[in-house]
N, C-alpha and C. Protein backbone atom coordinates (compact mmCIF):
# COMPACT_ATOMS: atom_id res chain seq x y z
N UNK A 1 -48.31 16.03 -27.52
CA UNK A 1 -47.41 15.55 -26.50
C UNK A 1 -45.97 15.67 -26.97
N UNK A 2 -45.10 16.37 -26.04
CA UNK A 2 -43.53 16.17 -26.31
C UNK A 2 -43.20 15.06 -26.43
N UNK A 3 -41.96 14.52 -26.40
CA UNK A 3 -40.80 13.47 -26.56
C UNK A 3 -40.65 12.97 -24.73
N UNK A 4 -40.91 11.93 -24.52
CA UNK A 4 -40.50 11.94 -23.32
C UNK A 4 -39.34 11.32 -22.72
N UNK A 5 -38.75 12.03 -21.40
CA UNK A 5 -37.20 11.70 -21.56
C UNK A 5 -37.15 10.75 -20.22
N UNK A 6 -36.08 10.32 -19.84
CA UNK A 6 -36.46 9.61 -18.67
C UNK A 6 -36.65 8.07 -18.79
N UNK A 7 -36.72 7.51 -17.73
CA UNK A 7 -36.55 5.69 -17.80
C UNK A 7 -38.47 5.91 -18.06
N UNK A 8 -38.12 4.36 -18.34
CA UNK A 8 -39.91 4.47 -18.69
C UNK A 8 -40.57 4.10 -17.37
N UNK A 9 -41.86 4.38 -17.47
CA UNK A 9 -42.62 4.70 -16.22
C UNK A 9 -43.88 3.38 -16.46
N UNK A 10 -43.91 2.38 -15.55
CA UNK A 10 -45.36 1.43 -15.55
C UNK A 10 -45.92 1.60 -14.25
N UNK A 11 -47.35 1.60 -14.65
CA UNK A 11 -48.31 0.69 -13.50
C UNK A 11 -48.40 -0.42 -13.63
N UNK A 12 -48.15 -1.25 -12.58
CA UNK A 12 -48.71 -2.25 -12.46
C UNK A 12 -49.69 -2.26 -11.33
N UNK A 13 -50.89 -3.09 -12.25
CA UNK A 13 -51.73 -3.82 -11.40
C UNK A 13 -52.59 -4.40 -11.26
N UNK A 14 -53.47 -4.75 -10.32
CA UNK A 14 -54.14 -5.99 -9.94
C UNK A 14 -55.67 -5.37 -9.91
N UNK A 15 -56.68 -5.53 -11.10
CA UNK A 15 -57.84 -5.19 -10.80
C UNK A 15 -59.05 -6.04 -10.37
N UNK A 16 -60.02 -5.59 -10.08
CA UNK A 16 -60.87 -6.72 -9.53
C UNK A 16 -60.79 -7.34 -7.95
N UNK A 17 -61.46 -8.37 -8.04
CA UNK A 17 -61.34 -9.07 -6.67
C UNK A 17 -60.26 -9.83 -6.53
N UNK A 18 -59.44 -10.26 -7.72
CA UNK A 18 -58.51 -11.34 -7.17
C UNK A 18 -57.43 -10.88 -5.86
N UNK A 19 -57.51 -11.60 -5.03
CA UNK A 19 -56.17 -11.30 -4.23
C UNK A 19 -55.06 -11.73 -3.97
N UNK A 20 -54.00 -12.43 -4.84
CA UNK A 20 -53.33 -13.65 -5.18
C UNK A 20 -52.18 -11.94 -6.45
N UNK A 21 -51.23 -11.77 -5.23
CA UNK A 21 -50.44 -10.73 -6.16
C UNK A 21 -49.07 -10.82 -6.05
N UNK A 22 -48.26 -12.20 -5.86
CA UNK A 22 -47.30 -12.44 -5.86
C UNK A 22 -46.24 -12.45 -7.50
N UNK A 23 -47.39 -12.82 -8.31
CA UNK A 23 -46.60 -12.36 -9.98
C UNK A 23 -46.57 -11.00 -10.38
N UNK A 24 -47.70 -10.41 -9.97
CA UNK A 24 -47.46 -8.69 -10.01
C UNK A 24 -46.27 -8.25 -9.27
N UNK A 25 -45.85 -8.33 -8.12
CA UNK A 25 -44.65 -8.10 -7.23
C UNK A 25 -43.62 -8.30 -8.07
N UNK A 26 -43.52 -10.03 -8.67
CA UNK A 26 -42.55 -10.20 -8.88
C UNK A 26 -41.64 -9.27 -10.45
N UNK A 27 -43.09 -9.12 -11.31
CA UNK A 27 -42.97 -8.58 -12.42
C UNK A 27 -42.26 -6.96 -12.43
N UNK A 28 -43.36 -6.55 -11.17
CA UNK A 28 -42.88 -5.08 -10.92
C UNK A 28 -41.35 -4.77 -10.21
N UNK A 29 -40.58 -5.94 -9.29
CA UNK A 29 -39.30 -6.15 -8.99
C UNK A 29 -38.66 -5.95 -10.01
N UNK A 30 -38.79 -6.94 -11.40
CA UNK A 30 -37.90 -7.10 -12.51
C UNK A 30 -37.85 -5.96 -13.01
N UNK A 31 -39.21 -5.23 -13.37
CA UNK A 31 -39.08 -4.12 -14.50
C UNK A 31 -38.16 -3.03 -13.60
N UNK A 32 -38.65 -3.19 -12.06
CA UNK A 32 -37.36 -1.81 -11.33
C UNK A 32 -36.09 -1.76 -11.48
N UNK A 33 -35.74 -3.34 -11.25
CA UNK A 33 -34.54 -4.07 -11.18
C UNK A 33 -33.77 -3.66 -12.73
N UNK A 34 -34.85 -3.61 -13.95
CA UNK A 34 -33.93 -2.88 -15.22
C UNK A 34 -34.08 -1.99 -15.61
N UNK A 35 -34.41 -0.72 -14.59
CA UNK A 35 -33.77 0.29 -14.34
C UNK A 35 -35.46 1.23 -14.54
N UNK A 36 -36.97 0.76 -14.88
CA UNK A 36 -37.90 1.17 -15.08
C UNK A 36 -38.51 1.88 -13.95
N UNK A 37 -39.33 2.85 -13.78
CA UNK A 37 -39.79 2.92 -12.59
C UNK A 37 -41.25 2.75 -12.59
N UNK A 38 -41.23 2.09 -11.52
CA UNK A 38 -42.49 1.34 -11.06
C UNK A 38 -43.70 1.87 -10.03
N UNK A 39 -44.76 1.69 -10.50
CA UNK A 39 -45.78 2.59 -9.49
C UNK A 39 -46.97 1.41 -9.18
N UNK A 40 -46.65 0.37 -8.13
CA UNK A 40 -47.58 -0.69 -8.06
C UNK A 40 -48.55 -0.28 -7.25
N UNK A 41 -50.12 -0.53 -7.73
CA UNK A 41 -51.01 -0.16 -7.11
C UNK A 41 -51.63 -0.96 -6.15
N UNK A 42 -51.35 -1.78 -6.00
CA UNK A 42 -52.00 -2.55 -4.67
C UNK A 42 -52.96 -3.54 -5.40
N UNK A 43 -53.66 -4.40 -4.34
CA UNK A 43 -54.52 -4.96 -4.95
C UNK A 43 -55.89 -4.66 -5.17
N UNK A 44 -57.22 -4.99 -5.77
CA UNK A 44 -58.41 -4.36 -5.48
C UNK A 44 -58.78 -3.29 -6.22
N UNK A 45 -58.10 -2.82 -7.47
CA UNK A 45 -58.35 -1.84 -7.78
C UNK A 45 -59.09 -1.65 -8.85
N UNK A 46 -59.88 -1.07 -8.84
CA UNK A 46 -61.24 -0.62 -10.43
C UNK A 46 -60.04 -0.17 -11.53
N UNK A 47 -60.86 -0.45 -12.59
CA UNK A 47 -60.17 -0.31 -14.04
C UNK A 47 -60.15 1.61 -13.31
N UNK A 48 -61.18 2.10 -12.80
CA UNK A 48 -60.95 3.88 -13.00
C UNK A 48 -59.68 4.47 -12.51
N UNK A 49 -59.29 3.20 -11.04
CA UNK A 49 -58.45 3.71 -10.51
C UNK A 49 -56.92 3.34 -11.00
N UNK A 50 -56.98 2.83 -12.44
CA UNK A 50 -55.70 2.30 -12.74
C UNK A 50 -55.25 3.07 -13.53
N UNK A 51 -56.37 3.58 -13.99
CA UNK A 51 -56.38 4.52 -15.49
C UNK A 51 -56.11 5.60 -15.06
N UNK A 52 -56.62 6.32 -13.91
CA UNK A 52 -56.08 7.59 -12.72
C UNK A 52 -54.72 7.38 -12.34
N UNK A 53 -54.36 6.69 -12.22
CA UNK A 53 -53.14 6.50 -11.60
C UNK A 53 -52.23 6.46 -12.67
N UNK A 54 -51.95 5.82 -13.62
CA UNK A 54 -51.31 6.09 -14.92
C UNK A 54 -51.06 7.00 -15.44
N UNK A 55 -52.34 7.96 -15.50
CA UNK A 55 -52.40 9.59 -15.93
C UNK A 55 -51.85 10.19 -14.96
N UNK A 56 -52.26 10.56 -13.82
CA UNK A 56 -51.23 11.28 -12.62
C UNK A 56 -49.86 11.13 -12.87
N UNK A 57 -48.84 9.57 -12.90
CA UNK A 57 -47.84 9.24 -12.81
C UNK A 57 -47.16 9.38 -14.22
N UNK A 58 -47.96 10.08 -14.98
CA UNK A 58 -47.40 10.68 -16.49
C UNK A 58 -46.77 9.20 -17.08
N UNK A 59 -47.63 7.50 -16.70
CA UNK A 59 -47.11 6.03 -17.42
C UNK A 59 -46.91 5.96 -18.79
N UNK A 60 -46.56 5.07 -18.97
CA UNK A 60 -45.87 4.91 -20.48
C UNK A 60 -46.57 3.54 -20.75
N UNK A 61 -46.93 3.07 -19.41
CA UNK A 61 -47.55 1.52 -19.92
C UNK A 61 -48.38 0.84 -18.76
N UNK A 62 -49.25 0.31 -18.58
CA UNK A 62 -49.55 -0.21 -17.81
C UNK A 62 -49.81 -1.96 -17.87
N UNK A 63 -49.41 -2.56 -16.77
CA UNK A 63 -49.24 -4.44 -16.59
C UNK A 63 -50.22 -4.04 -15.98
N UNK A 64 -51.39 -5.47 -16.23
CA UNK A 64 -52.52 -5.82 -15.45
C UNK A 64 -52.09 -7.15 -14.97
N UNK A 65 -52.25 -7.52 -13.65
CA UNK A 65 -52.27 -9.09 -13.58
C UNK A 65 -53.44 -9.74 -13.09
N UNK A 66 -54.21 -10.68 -13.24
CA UNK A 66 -55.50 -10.84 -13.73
C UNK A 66 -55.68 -12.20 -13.59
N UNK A 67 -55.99 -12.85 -12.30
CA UNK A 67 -56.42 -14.39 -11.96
C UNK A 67 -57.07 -14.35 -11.82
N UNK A 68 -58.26 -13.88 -11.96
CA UNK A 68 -59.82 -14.11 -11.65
C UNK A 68 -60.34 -14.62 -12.51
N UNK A 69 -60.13 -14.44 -14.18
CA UNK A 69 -61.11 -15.43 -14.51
C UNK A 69 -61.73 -13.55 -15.52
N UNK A 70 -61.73 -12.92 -15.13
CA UNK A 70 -62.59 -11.20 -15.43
C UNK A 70 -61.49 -10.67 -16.56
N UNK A 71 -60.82 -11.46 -17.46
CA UNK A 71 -59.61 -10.33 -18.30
C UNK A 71 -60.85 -10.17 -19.69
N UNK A 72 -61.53 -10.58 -20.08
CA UNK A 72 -61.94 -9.90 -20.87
C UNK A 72 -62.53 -8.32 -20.97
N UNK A 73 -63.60 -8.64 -19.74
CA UNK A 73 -63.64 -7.19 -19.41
C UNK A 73 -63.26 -6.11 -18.72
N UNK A 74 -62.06 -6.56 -18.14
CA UNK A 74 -60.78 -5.59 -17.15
C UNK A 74 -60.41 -5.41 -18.07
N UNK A 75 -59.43 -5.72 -19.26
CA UNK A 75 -59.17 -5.30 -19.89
C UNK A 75 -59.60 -4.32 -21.00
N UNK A 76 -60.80 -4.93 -21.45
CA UNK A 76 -61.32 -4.16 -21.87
C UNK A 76 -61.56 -2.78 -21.91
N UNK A 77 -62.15 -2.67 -20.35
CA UNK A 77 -62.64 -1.55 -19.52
C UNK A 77 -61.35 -0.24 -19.50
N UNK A 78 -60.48 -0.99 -19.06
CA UNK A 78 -58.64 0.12 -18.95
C UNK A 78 -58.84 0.55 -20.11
N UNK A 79 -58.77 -0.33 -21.28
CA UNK A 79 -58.60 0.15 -22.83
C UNK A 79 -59.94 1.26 -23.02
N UNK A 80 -60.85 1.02 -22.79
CA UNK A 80 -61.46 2.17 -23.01
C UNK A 80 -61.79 3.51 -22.46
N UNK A 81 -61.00 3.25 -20.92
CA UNK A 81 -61.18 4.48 -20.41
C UNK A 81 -59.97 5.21 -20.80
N UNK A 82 -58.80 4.80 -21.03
CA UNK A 82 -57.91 5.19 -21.99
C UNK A 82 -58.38 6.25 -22.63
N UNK A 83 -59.06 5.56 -23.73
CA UNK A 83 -59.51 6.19 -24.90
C UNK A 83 -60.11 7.31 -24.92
N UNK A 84 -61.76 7.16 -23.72
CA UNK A 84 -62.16 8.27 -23.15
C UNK A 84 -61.40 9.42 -23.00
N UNK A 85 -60.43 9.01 -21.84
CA UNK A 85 -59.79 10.22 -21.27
C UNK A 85 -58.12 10.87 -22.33
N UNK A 86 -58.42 10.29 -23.79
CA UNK A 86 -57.36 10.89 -24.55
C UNK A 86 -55.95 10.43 -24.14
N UNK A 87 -55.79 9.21 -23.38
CA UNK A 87 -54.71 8.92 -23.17
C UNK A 87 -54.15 7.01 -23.74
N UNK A 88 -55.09 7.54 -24.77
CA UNK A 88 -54.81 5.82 -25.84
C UNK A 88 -53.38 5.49 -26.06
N UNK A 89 -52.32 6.74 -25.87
CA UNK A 89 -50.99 6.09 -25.81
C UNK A 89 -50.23 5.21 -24.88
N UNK A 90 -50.73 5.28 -23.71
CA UNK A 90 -50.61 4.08 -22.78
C UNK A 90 -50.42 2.87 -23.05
N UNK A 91 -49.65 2.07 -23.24
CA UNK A 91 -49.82 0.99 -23.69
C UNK A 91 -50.11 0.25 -22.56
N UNK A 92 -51.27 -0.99 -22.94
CA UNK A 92 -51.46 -1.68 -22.13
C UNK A 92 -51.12 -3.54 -22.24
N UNK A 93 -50.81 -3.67 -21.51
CA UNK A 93 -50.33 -5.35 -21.26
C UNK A 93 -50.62 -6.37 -20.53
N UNK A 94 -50.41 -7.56 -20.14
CA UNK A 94 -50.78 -7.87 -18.81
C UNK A 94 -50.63 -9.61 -19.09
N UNK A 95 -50.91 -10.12 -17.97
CA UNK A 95 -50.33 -11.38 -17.85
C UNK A 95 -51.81 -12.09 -16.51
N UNK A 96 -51.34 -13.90 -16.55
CA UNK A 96 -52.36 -14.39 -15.26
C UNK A 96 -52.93 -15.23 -15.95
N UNK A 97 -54.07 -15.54 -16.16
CA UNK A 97 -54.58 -16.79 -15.70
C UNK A 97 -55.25 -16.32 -17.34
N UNK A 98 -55.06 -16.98 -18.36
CA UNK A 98 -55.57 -16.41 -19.64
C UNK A 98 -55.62 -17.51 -20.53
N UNK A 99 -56.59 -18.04 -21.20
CA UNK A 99 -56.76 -18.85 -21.80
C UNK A 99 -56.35 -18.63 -23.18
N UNK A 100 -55.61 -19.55 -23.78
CA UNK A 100 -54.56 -19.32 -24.93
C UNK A 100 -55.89 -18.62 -26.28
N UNK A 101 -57.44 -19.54 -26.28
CA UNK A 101 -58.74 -18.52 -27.02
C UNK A 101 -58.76 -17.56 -26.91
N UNK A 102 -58.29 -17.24 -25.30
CA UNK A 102 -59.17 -15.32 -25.36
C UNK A 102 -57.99 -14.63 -25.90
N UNK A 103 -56.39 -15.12 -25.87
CA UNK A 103 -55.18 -13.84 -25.95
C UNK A 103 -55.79 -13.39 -27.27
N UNK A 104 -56.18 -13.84 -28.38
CA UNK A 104 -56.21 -13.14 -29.61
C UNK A 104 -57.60 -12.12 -29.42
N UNK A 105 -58.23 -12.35 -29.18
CA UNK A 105 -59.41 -11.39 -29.26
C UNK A 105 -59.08 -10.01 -28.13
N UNK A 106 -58.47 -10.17 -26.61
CA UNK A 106 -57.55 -9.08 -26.29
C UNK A 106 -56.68 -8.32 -27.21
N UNK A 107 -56.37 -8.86 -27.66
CA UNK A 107 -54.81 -8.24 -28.46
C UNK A 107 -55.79 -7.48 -29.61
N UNK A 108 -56.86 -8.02 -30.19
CA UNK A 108 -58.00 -7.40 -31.02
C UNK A 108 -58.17 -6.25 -30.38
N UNK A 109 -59.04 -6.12 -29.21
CA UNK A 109 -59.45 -5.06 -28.40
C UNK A 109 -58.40 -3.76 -28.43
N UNK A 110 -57.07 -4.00 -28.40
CA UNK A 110 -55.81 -2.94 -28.07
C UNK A 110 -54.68 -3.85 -26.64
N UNK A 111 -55.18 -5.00 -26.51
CA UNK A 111 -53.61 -5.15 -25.23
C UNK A 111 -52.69 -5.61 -26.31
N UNK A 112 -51.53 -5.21 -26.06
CA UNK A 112 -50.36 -5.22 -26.76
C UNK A 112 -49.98 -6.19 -26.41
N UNK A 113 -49.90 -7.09 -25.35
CA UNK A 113 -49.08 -8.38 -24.84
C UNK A 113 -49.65 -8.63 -24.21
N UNK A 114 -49.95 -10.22 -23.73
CA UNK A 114 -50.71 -11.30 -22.82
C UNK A 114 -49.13 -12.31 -22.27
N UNK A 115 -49.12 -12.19 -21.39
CA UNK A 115 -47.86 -13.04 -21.04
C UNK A 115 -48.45 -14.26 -19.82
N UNK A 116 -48.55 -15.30 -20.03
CA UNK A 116 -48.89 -16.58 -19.57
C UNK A 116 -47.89 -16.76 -18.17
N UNK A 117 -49.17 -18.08 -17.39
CA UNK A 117 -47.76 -18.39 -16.27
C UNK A 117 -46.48 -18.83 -16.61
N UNK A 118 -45.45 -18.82 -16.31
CA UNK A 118 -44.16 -19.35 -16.34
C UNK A 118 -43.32 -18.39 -17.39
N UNK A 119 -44.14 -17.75 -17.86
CA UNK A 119 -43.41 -16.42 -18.60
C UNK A 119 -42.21 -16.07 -18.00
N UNK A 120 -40.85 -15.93 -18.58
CA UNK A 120 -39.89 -15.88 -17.90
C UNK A 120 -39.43 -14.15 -17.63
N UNK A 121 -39.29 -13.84 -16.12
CA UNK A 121 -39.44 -12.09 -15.97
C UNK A 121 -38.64 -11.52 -16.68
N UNK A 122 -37.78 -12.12 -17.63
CA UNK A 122 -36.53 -11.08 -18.33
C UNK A 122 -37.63 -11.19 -19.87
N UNK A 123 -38.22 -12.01 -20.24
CA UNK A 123 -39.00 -12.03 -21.51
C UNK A 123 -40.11 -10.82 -21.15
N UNK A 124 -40.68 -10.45 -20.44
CA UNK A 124 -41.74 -9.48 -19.82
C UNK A 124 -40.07 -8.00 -20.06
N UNK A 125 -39.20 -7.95 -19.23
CA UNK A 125 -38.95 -6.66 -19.17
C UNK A 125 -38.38 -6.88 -21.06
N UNK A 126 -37.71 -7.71 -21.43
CA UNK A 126 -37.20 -7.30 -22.76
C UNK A 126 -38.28 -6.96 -24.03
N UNK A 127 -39.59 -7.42 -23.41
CA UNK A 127 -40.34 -6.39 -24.07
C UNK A 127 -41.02 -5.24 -23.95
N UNK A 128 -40.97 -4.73 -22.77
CA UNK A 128 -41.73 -3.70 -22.42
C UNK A 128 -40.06 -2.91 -23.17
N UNK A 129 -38.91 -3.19 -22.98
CA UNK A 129 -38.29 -2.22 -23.33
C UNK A 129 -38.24 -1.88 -24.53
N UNK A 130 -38.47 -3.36 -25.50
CA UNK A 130 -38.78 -3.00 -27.09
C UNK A 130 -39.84 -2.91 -27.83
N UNK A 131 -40.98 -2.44 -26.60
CA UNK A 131 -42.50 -1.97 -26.90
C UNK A 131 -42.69 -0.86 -26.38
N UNK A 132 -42.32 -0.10 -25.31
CA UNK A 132 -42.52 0.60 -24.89
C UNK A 132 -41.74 2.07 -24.99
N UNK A 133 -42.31 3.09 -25.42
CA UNK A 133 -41.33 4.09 -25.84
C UNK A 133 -39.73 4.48 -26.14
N UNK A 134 -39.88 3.66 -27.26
CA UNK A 134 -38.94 3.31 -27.74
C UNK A 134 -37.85 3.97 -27.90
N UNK A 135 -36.21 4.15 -27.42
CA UNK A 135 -35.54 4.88 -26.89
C UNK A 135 -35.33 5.18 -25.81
N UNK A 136 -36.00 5.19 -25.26
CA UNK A 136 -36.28 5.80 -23.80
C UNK A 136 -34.81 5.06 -22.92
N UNK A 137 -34.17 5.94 -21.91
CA UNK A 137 -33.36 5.84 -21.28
C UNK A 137 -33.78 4.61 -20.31
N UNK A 138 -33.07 3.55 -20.30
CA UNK A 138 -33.04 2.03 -19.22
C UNK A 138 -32.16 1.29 -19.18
C-alpha cells in the first residue's frame, strides 16, 4: 500500500439490531466538523456490510456504535473480517453501552479505543486524529 494523502476517511456505524443512533450521528457530525470525511452507514448493518463499505470507501478507520448489549461479538466479527479480507490496517474503534470488564478484553481482540457514554466528542475526534494515519491532512 502507498502513503495515503488526503483528510482521513471513517465509517461509522451501527451494527446489529440496535436502533437508538443518535451518538453515532453525533460522533460522525464532530469527526466531519474537523475536517474528516465521513461515510455513515445507517442503521442495521452486518459486520459484512461494514467491512464492504470501508474497503470500497478506501477507510482509514472505522467507529462502531453498539447499544445492544452484542460488542463482544460485533466487534469481534469486523476485526476478523478485516483480517480475512487483508485489510487489518483499518483501524477499528467504537463506543455505547460497554461495560468497563469487557473494554480490556476488546482492546485484546484488536479495537484500538472503547469510548463510554458521556465521552466528550472533541476527546473521540482528538484521537482518531492521533491514532489514525498519522499525518494525514485535517
Amino acid at each position: 500500500m502507498g502513503v495515503a494523502v488526503g483528510p482521513i476517511r471513517v465509517v461509522v456505524a451501527k451494527p446489529g439490531l440496535d436502533g437508538h443512533d443518535r451518538g453515532a450521528k453525533v460522533i460522525a457530525r464532530a469527526l466531519r466538523d474537523a475536517g474528516m470525511e465521513v461515510i455513515y452507514t445507517g442503521l442495521h448493518q452486518t459486520p459484512e456490510q461494514i467491512v464492504d463499505t470501508a474497503i470500497q470507501e478506501d477507510a482509514d478507520a472505522i467507529g462502531l456504535s453498539i447499544l445492544s448489549g452484542a460488542h463482544n461479538t460485533l466487534f469481534a466479527k469486523v476485526i476478523d473480517l478485516l483480517k480475512e479480507r487483508d485489510a487489518a490496517d483499518i483501524l477499528v474503534f467504537g463506543g455505547g453501552i460497554i461495560p468497563e470488564a469487557d473494554i480490556a478484553p476488546l482492546k485484546e481482540k484488536g479495537v484500538a479505543e472503547i469510548f463510554t457514554p458521556g465521552a466528550p466528542t472533541q476527546a473521540v475526534v482528538d484521537w482518531v486524529r492521533a491514532n489514525v494515519r498519522e499525518g494525514a491532512d485535517v
